[in-house]
PDB file of N, CA and C in Angstrom:
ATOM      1  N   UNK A   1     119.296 114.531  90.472  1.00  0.00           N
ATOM      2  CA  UNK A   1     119.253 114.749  89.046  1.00  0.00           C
ATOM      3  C   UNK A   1     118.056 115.632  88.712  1.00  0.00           C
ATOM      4  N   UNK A   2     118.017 116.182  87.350  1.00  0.00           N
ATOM      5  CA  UNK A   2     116.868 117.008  87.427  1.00  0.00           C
ATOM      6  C   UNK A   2     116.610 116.633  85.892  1.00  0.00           C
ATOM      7  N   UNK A   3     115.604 117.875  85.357  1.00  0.00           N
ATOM      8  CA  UNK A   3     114.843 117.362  84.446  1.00  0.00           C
ATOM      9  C   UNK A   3     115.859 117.723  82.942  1.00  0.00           C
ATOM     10  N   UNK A   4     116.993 118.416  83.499  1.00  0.00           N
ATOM     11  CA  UNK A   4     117.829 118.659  82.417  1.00  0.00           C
ATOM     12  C   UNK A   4     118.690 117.571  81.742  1.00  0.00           C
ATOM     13  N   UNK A   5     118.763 116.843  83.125  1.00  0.00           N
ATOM     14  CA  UNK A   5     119.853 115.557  83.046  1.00  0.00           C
ATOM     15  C   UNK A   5     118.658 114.650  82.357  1.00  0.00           C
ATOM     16  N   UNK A   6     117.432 114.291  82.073  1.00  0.00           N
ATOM     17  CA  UNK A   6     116.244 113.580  81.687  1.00  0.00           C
ATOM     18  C   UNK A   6     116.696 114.060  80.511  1.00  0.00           C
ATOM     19  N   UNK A   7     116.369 114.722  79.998  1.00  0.00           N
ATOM     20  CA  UNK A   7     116.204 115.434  78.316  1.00  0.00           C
ATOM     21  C   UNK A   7     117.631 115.076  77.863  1.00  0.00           C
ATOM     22  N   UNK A   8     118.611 115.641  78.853  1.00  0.00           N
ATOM     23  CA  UNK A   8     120.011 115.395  78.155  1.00  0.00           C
ATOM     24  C   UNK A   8     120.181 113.822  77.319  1.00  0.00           C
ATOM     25  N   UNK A   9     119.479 112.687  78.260  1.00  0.00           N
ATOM     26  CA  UNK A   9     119.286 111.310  78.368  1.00  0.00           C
ATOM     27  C   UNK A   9     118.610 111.445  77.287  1.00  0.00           C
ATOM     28  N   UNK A  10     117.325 112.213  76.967  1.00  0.00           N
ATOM     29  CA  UNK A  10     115.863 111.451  76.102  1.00  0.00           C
ATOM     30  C   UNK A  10     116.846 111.896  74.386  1.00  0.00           C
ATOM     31  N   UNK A  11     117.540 112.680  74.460  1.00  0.00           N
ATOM     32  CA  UNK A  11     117.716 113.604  72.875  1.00  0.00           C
ATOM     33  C   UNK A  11     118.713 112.882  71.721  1.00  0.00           C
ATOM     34  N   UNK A  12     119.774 112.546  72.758  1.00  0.00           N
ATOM     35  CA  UNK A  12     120.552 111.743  71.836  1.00  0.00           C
ATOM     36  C   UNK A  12     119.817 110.330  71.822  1.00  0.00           C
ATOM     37  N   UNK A  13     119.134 109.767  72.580  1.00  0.00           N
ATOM     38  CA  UNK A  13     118.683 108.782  72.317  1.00  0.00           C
ATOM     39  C   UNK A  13     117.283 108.448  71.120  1.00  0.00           C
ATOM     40  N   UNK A  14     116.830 109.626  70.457  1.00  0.00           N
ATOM     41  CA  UNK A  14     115.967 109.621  69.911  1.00  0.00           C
ATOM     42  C   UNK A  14     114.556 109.366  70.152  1.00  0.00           C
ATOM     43  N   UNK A  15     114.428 109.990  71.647  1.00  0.00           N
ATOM     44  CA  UNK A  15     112.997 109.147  72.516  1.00  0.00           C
ATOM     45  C   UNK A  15     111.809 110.543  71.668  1.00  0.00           C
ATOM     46  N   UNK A  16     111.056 109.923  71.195  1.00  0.00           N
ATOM     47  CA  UNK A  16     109.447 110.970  70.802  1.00  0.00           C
ATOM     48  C   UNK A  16     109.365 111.286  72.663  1.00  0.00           C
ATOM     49  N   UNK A  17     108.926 112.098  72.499  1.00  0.00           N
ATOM     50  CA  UNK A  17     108.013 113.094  73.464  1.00  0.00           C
ATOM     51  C   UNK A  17     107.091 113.823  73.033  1.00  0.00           C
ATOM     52  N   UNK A  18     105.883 113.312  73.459  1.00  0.00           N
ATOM     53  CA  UNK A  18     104.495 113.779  72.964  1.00  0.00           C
ATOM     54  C   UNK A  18     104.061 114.724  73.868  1.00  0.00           C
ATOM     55  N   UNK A  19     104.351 115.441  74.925  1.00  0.00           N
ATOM     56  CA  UNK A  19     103.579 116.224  75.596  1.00  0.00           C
ATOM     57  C   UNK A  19     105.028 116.553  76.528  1.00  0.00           C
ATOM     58  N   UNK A  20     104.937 118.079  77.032  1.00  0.00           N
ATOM     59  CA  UNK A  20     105.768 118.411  78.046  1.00  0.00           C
ATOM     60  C   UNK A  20     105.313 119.201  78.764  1.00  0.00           C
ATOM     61  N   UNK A  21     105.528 119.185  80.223  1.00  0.00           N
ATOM     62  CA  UNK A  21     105.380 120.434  80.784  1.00  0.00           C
ATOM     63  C   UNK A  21     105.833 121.220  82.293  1.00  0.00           C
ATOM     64  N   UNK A  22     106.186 121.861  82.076  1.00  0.00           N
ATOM     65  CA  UNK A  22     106.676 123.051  82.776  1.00  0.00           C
ATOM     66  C   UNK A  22     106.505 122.676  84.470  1.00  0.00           C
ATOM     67  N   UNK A  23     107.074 122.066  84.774  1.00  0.00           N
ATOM     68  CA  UNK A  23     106.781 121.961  86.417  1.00  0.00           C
ATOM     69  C   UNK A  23     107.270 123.509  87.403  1.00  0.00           C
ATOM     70  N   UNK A  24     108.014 124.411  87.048  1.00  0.00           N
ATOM     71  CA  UNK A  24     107.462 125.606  87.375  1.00  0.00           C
ATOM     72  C   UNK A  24     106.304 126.428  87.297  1.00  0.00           C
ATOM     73  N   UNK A  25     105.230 126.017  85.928  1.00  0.00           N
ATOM     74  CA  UNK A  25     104.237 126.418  85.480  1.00  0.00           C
ATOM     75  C   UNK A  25     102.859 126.140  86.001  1.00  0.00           C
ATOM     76  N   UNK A  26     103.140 124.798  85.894  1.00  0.00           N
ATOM     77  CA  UNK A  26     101.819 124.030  86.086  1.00  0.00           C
ATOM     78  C   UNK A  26     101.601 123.480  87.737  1.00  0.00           C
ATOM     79  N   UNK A  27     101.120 123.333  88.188  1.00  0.00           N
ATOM     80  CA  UNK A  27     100.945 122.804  89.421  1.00  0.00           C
ATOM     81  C   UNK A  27     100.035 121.709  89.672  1.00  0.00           C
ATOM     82  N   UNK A  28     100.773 120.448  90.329  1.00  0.00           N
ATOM     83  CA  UNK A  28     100.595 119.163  90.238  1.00  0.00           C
ATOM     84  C   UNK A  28      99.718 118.753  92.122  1.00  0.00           C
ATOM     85  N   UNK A  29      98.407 119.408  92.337  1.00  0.00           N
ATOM     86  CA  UNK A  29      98.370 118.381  93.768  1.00  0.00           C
ATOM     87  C   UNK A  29      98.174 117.250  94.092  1.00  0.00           C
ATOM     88  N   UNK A  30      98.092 117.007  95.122  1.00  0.00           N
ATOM     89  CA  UNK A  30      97.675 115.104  95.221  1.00  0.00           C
ATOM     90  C   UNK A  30      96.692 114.798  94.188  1.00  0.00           C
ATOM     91  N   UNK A  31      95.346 115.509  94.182  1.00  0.00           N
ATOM     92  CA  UNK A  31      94.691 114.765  93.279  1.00  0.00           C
ATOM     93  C   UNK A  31      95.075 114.741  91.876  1.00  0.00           C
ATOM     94  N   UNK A  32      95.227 115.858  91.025  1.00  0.00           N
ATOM     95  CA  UNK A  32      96.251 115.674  89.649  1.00  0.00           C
ATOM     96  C   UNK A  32      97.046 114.886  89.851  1.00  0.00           C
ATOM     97  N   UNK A  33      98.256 114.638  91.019  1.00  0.00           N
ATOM     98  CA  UNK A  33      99.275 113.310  90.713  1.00  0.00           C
ATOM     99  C   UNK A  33      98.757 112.083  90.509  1.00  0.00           C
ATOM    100  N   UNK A  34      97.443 112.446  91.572  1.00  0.00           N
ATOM    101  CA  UNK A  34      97.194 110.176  91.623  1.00  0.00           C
ATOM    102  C   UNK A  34      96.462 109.961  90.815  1.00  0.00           C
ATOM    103  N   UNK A  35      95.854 110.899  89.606  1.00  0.00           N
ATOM    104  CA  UNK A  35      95.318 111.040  88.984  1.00  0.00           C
ATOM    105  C   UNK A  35      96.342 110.519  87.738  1.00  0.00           C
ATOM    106  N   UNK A  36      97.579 111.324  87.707  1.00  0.00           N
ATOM    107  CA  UNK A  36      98.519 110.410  86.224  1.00  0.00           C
ATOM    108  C   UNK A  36      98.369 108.902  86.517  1.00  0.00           C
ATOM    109  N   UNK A  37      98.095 108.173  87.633  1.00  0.00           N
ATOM    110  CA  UNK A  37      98.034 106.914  88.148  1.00  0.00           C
ATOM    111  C   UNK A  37      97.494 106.104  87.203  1.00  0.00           C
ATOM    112  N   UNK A  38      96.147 106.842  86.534  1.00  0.00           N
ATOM    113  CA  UNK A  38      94.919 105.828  85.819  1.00  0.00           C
ATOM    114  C   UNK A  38      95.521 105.245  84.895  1.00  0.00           C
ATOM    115  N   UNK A  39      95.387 104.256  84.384  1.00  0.00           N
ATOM    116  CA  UNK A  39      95.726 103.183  83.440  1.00  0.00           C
ATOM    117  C   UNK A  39      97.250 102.722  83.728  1.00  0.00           C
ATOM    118  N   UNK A  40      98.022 103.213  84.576  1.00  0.00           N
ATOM    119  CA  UNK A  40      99.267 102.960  85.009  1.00  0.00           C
ATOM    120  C   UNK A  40      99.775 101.550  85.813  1.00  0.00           C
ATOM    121  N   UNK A  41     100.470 100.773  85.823  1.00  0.00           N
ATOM    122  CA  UNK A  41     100.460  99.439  86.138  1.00  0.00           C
ATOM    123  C   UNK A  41     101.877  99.630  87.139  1.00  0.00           C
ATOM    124  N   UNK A  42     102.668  99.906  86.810  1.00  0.00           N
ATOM    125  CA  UNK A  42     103.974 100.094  87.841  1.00  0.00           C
ATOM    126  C   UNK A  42     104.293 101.710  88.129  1.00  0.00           C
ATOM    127  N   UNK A  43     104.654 102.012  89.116  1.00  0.00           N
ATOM    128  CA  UNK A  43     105.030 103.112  89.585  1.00  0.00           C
ATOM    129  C   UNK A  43     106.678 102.764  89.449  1.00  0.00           C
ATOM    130  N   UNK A  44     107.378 103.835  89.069  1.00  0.00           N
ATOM    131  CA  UNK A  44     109.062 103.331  89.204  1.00  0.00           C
ATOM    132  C   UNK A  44     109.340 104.864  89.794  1.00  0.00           C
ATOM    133  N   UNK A  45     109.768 104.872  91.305  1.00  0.00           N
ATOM    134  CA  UNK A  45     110.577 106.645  91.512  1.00  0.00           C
ATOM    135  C   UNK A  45     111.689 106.442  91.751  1.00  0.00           C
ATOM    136  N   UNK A  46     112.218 107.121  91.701  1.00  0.00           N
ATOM    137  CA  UNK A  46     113.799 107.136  91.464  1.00  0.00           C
ATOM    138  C   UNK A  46     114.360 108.939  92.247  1.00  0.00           C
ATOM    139  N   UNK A  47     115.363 108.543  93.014  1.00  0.00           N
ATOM    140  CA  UNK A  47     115.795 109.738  93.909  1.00  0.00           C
ATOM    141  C   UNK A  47     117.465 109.074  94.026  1.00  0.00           C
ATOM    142  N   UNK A  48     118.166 109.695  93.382  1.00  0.00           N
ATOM    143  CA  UNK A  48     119.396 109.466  93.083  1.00  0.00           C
ATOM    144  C   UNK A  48     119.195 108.689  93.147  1.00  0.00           C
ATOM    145  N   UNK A  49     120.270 107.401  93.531  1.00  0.00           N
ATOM    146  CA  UNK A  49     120.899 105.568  93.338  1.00  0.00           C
ATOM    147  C   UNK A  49     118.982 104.644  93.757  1.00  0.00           C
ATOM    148  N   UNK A  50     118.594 105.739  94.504  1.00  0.00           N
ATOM    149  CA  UNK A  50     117.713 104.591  94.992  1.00  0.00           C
ATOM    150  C   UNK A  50     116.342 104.548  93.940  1.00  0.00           C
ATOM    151  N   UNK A  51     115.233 103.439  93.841  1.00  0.00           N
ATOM    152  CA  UNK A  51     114.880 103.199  92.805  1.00  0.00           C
ATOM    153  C   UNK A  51     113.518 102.471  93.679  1.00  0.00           C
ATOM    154  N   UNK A  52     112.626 102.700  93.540  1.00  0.00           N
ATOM    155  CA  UNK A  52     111.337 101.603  94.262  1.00  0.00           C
ATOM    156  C   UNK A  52     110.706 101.559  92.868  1.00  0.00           C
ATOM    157  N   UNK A  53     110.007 100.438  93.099  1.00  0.00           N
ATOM    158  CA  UNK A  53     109.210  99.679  92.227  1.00  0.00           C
ATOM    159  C   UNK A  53     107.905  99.119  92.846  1.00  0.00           C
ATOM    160  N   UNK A  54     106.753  99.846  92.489  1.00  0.00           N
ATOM    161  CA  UNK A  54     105.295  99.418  93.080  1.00  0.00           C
ATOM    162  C   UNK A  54     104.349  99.008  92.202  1.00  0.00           C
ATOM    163  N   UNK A  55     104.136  97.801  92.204  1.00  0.00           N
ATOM    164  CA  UNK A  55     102.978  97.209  91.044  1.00  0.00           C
ATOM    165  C   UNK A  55     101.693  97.546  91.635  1.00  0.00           C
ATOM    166  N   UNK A  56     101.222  98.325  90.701  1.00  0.00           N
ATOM    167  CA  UNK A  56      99.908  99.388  91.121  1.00  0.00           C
ATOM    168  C   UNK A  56      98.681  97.849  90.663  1.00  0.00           C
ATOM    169  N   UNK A  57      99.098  97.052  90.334  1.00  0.00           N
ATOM    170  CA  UNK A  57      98.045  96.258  89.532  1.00  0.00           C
ATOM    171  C   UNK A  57      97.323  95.000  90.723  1.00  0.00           C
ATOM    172  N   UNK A  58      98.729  94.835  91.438  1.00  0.00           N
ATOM    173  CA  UNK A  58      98.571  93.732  91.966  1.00  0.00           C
ATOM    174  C   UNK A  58      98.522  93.546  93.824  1.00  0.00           C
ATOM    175  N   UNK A  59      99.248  94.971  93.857  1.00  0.00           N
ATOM    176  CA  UNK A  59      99.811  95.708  95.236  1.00  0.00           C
ATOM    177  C   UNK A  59      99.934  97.183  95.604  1.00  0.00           C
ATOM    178  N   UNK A  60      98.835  97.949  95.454  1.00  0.00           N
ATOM    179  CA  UNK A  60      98.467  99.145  95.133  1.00  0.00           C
ATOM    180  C   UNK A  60      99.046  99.562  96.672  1.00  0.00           C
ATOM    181  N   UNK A  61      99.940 100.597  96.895  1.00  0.00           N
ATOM    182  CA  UNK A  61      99.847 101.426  98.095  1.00  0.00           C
ATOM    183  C   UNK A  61      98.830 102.085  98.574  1.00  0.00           C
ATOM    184  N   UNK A  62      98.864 102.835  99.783  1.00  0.00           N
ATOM    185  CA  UNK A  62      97.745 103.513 100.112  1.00  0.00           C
ATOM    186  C   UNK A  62      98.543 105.589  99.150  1.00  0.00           C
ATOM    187  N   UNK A  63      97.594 105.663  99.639  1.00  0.00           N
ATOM    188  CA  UNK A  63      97.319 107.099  98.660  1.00  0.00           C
ATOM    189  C   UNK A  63      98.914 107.764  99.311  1.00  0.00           C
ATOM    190  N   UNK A  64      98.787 108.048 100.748  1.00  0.00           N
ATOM    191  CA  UNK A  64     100.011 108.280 101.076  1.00  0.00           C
ATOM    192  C   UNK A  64     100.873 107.971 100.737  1.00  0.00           C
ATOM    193  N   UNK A  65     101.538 106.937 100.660  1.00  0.00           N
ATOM    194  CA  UNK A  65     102.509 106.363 100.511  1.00  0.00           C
ATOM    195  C   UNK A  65     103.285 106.423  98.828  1.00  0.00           C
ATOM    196  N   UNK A  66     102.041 106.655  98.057  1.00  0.00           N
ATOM    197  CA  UNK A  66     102.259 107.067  96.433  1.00  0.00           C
ATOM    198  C   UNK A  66     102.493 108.741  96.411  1.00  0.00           C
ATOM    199  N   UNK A  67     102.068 108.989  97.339  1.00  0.00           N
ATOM    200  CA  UNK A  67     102.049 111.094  97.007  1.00  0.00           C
ATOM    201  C   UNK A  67     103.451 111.117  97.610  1.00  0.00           C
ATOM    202  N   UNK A  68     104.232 110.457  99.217  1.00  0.00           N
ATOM    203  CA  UNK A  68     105.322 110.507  98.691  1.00  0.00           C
ATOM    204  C   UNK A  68     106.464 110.461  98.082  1.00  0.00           C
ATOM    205  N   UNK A  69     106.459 109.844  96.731  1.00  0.00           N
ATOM    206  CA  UNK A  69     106.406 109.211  95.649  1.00  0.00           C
ATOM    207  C   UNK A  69     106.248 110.264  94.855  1.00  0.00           C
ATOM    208  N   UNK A  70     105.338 110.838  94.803  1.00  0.00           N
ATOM    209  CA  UNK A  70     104.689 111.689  93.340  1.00  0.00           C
ATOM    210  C   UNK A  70     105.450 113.236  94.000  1.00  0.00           C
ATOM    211  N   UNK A  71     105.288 113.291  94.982  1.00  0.00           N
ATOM    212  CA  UNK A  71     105.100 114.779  95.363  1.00  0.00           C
ATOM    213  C   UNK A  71     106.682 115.347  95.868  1.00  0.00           C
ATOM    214  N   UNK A  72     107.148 116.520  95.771  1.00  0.00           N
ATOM    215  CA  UNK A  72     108.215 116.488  95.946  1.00  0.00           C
ATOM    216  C   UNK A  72     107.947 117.644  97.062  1.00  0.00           C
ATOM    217  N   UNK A  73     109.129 118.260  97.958  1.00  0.00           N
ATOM    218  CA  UNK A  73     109.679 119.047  98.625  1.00  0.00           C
ATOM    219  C   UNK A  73     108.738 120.445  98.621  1.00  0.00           C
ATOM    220  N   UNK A  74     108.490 120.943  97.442  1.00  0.00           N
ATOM    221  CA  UNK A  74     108.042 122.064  96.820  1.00  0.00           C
ATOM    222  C   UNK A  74     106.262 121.712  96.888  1.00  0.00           C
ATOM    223  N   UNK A  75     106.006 120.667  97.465  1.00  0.00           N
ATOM    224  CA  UNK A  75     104.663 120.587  97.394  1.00  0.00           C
ATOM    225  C   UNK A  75     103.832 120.139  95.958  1.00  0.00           C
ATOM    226  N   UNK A  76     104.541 120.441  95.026  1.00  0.00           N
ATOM    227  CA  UNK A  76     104.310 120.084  93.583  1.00  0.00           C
ATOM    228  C   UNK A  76     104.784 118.586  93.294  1.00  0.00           C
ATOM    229  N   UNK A  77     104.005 118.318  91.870  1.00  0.00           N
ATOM    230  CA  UNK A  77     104.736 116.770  91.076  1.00  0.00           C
ATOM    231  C   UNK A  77     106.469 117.069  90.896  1.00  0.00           C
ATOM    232  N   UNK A  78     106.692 115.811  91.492  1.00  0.00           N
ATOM    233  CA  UNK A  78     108.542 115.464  91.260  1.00  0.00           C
ATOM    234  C   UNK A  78     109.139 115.761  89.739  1.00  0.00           C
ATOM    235  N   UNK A  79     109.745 116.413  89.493  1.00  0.00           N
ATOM    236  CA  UNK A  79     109.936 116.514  88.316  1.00  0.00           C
ATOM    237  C   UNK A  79     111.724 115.821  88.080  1.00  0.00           C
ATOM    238  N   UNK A  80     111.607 114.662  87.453  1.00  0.00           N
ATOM    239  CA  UNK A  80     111.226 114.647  85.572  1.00  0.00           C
ATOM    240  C   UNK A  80     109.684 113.618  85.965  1.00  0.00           C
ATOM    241  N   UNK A  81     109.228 113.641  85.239  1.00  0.00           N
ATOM    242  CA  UNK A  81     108.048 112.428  85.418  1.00  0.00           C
ATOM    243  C   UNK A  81     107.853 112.342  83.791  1.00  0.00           C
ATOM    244  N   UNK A  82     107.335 110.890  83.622  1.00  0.00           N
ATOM    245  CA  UNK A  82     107.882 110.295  82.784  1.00  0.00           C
ATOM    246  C   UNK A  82     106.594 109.324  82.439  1.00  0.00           C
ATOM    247  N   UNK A  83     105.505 109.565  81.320  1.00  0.00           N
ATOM    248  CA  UNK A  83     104.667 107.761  81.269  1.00  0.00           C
ATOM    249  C   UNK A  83     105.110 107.504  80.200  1.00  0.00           C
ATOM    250  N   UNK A  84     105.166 106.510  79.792  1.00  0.00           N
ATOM    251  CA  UNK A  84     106.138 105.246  79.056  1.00  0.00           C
ATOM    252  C   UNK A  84     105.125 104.057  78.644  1.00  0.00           C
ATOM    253  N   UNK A  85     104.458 104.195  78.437  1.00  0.00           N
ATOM    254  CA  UNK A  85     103.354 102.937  78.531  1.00  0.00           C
ATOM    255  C   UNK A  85     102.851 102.902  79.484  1.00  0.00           C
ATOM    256  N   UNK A  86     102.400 101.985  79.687  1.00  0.00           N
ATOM    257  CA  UNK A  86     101.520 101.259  81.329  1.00  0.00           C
ATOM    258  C   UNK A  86     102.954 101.752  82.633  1.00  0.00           C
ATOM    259  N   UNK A  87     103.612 102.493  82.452  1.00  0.00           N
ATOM    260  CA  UNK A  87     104.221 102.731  83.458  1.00  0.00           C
ATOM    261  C   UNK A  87     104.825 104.180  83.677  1.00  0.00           C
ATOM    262  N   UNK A  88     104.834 104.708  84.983  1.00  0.00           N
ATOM    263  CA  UNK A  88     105.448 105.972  85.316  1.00  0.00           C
ATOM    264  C   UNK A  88     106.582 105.669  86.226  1.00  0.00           C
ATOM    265  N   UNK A  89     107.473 106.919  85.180  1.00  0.00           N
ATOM    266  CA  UNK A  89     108.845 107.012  85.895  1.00  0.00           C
ATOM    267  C   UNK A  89     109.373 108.447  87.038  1.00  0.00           C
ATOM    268  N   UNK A  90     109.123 108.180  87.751  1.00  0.00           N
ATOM    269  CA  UNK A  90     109.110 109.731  88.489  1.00  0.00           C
ATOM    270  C   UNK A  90     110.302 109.828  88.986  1.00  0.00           C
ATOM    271  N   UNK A  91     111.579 111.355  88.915  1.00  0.00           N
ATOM    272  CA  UNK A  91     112.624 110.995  88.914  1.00  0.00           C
ATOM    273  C   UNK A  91     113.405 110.876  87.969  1.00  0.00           C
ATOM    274  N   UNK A  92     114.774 110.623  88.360  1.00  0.00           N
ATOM    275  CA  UNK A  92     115.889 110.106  86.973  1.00  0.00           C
ATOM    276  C   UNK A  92     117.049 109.402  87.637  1.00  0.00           C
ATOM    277  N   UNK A  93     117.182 108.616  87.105  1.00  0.00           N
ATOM    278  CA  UNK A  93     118.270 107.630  87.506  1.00  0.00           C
ATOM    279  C   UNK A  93     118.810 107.012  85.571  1.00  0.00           C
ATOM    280  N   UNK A  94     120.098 107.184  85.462  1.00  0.00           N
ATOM    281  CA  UNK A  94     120.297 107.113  84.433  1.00  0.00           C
ATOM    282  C   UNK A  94     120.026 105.452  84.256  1.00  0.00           C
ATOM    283  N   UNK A  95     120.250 104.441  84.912  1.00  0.00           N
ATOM    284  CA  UNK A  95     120.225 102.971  84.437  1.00  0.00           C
ATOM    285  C   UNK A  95     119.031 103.133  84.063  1.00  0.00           C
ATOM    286  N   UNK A  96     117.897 103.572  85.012  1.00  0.00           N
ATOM    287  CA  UNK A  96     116.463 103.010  85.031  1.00  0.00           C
ATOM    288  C   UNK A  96     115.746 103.088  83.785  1.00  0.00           C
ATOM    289  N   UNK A  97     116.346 104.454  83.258  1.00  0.00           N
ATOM    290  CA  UNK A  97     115.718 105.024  82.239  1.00  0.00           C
ATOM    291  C   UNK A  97     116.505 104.006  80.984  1.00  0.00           C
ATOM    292  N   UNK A  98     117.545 104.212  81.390  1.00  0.00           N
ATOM    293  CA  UNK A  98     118.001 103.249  79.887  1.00  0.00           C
ATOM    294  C   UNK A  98     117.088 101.826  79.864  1.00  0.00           C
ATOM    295  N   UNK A  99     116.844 101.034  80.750  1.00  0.00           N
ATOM    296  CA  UNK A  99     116.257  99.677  81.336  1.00  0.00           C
ATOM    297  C   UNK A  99     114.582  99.614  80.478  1.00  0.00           C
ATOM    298  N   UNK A 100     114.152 100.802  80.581  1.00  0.00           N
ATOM    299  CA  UNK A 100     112.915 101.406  80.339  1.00  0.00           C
ATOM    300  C   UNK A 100     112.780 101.995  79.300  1.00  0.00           C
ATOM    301  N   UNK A 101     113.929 102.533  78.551  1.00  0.00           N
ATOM    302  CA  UNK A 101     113.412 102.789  77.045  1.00  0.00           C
ATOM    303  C   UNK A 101     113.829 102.471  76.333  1.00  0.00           C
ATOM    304  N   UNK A 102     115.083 101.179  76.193  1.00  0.00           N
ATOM    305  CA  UNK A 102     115.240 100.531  75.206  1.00  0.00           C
ATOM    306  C   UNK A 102     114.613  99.295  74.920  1.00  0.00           C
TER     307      UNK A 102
END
Protein backbone atom coordinates (compact mmCIF):
# COMPACT_ATOMS: atom_id res chain seq x y z
CA UNK A 1 0.00 0.00 0.00
CA UNK A 2 1.31 3.40 -0.31
CA UNK A 3 0.79 6.79 0.88
CA UNK A 4 -2.02 7.38 -1.66
CA UNK A 5 -4.07 4.51 -0.35
CA UNK A 6 -3.35 6.43 3.46
CA UNK A 7 -4.87 9.78 2.33
CA UNK A 8 -7.47 7.98 0.21
CA UNK A 9 -8.37 6.36 3.93
CA UNK A 10 -7.59 9.81 6.01
CA UNK A 11 -10.14 12.24 3.55
CA UNK A 12 -13.36 10.76 3.56
CA UNK A 13 -12.92 10.01 6.98
CA UNK A 14 -12.43 13.53 8.11
CA UNK A 15 -8.94 12.87 9.91
CA UNK A 16 -7.09 16.73 10.63
CA UNK A 17 -3.61 16.43 9.43
CA UNK A 18 -1.40 18.86 10.93
CA UNK A 19 1.84 18.47 9.18
CA UNK A 20 2.85 16.54 5.89
CA UNK A 21 5.66 15.61 4.17
CA UNK A 22 7.10 14.66 1.08
CA UNK A 23 9.05 11.42 1.52
CA UNK A 24 10.58 12.00 -1.94
CA UNK A 25 11.73 15.38 -0.56
CA UNK A 26 12.82 15.07 2.70
CA UNK A 27 15.15 12.49 3.84
CA UNK A 28 14.58 10.43 6.92
CA UNK A 29 18.08 8.57 8.44
CA UNK A 30 18.29 6.38 11.35
CA UNK A 31 18.82 9.16 13.54
CA UNK A 32 15.73 11.47 12.30
CA UNK A 33 13.59 8.11 12.38
CA UNK A 34 14.40 7.08 16.03
CA UNK A 35 14.19 10.36 16.67
CA UNK A 36 10.04 10.52 15.66
CA UNK A 37 10.34 7.77 18.58
CA UNK A 38 10.43 10.57 21.49
CA UNK A 39 7.35 10.74 23.44
CA UNK A 40 6.00 7.71 21.43
CA UNK A 41 4.68 4.70 23.50
CA UNK A 42 3.76 1.97 20.78
CA UNK A 43 5.34 1.50 17.53
CA UNK A 44 2.54 -0.14 15.09
CA UNK A 45 4.30 -1.12 11.28
CA UNK A 46 2.35 -2.47 9.05
CA UNK A 47 3.63 -4.12 5.53
CA UNK A 48 0.63 -5.43 3.79
CA UNK A 49 -1.61 -8.12 6.08
CA UNK A 50 1.20 -8.19 8.51
CA UNK A 51 1.08 -5.77 11.50
CA UNK A 52 3.77 -5.80 14.66
CA UNK A 53 3.10 -4.08 17.66
CA UNK A 54 6.12 -2.88 20.01
CA UNK A 55 5.46 -1.20 23.35
CA UNK A 56 8.32 1.26 23.32
CA UNK A 57 7.33 1.96 27.10
CA UNK A 58 7.66 -1.24 28.60
CA UNK A 59 9.75 -3.39 25.93
CA UNK A 60 11.83 -1.10 23.91
CA UNK A 61 13.73 -2.97 20.94
CA UNK A 62 17.21 -2.48 20.23
CA UNK A 63 17.85 0.42 17.70
CA UNK A 64 18.13 -2.19 14.95
CA UNK A 65 15.42 -3.88 15.14
CA UNK A 66 13.14 -0.42 15.15
CA UNK A 67 15.14 1.07 11.93
CA UNK A 68 13.91 -2.08 10.36
CA UNK A 69 10.71 -0.95 11.13
CA UNK A 70 11.21 2.73 10.34
CA UNK A 71 13.42 2.41 7.37
CA UNK A 72 12.41 1.19 4.14
CA UNK A 73 14.17 -0.38 0.93
CA UNK A 74 15.16 3.12 -0.40
CA UNK A 75 17.19 3.73 2.67
CA UNK A 76 14.71 6.50 3.69
CA UNK A 77 11.55 6.66 6.41
CA UNK A 78 8.71 4.04 5.29
CA UNK A 79 6.24 5.99 3.95
CA UNK A 80 2.89 6.54 5.03
CA UNK A 81 4.04 7.25 8.67
CA UNK A 82 1.62 8.33 10.78
CA UNK A 83 1.77 9.93 14.84
CA UNK A 84 -1.58 9.71 16.29
CA UNK A 85 -0.96 10.45 19.82
CA UNK A 86 1.47 8.54 21.93
CA UNK A 87 1.66 6.28 18.96
CA UNK A 88 3.29 5.74 15.42
CA UNK A 89 1.84 4.07 12.58
CA UNK A 90 4.39 3.24 9.93
CA UNK A 91 2.85 1.73 6.85
CA UNK A 92 -0.89 1.14 5.92
CA UNK A 93 -3.00 -1.56 6.53
CA UNK A 94 -6.55 -0.52 6.12
CA UNK A 95 -8.03 -2.35 9.53
CA UNK A 96 -5.17 -0.89 11.58
CA UNK A 97 -5.79 2.46 10.67
CA UNK A 98 -9.49 2.26 11.07
CA UNK A 99 -8.71 0.46 14.81
CA UNK A 100 -6.56 3.65 15.42
CA UNK A 101 -8.56 6.46 14.36
CA UNK A 102 -11.80 5.89 15.36
Amino acid sequence: MTCKHAQGFLGPAEIEVKETVDANKVRYGDAEALALLDGVDTLIAMKGKKVDFFDLKKARPDDATLLSKLIGPSGNLRAPTARIGKRLLVGFNEETYKQFLN
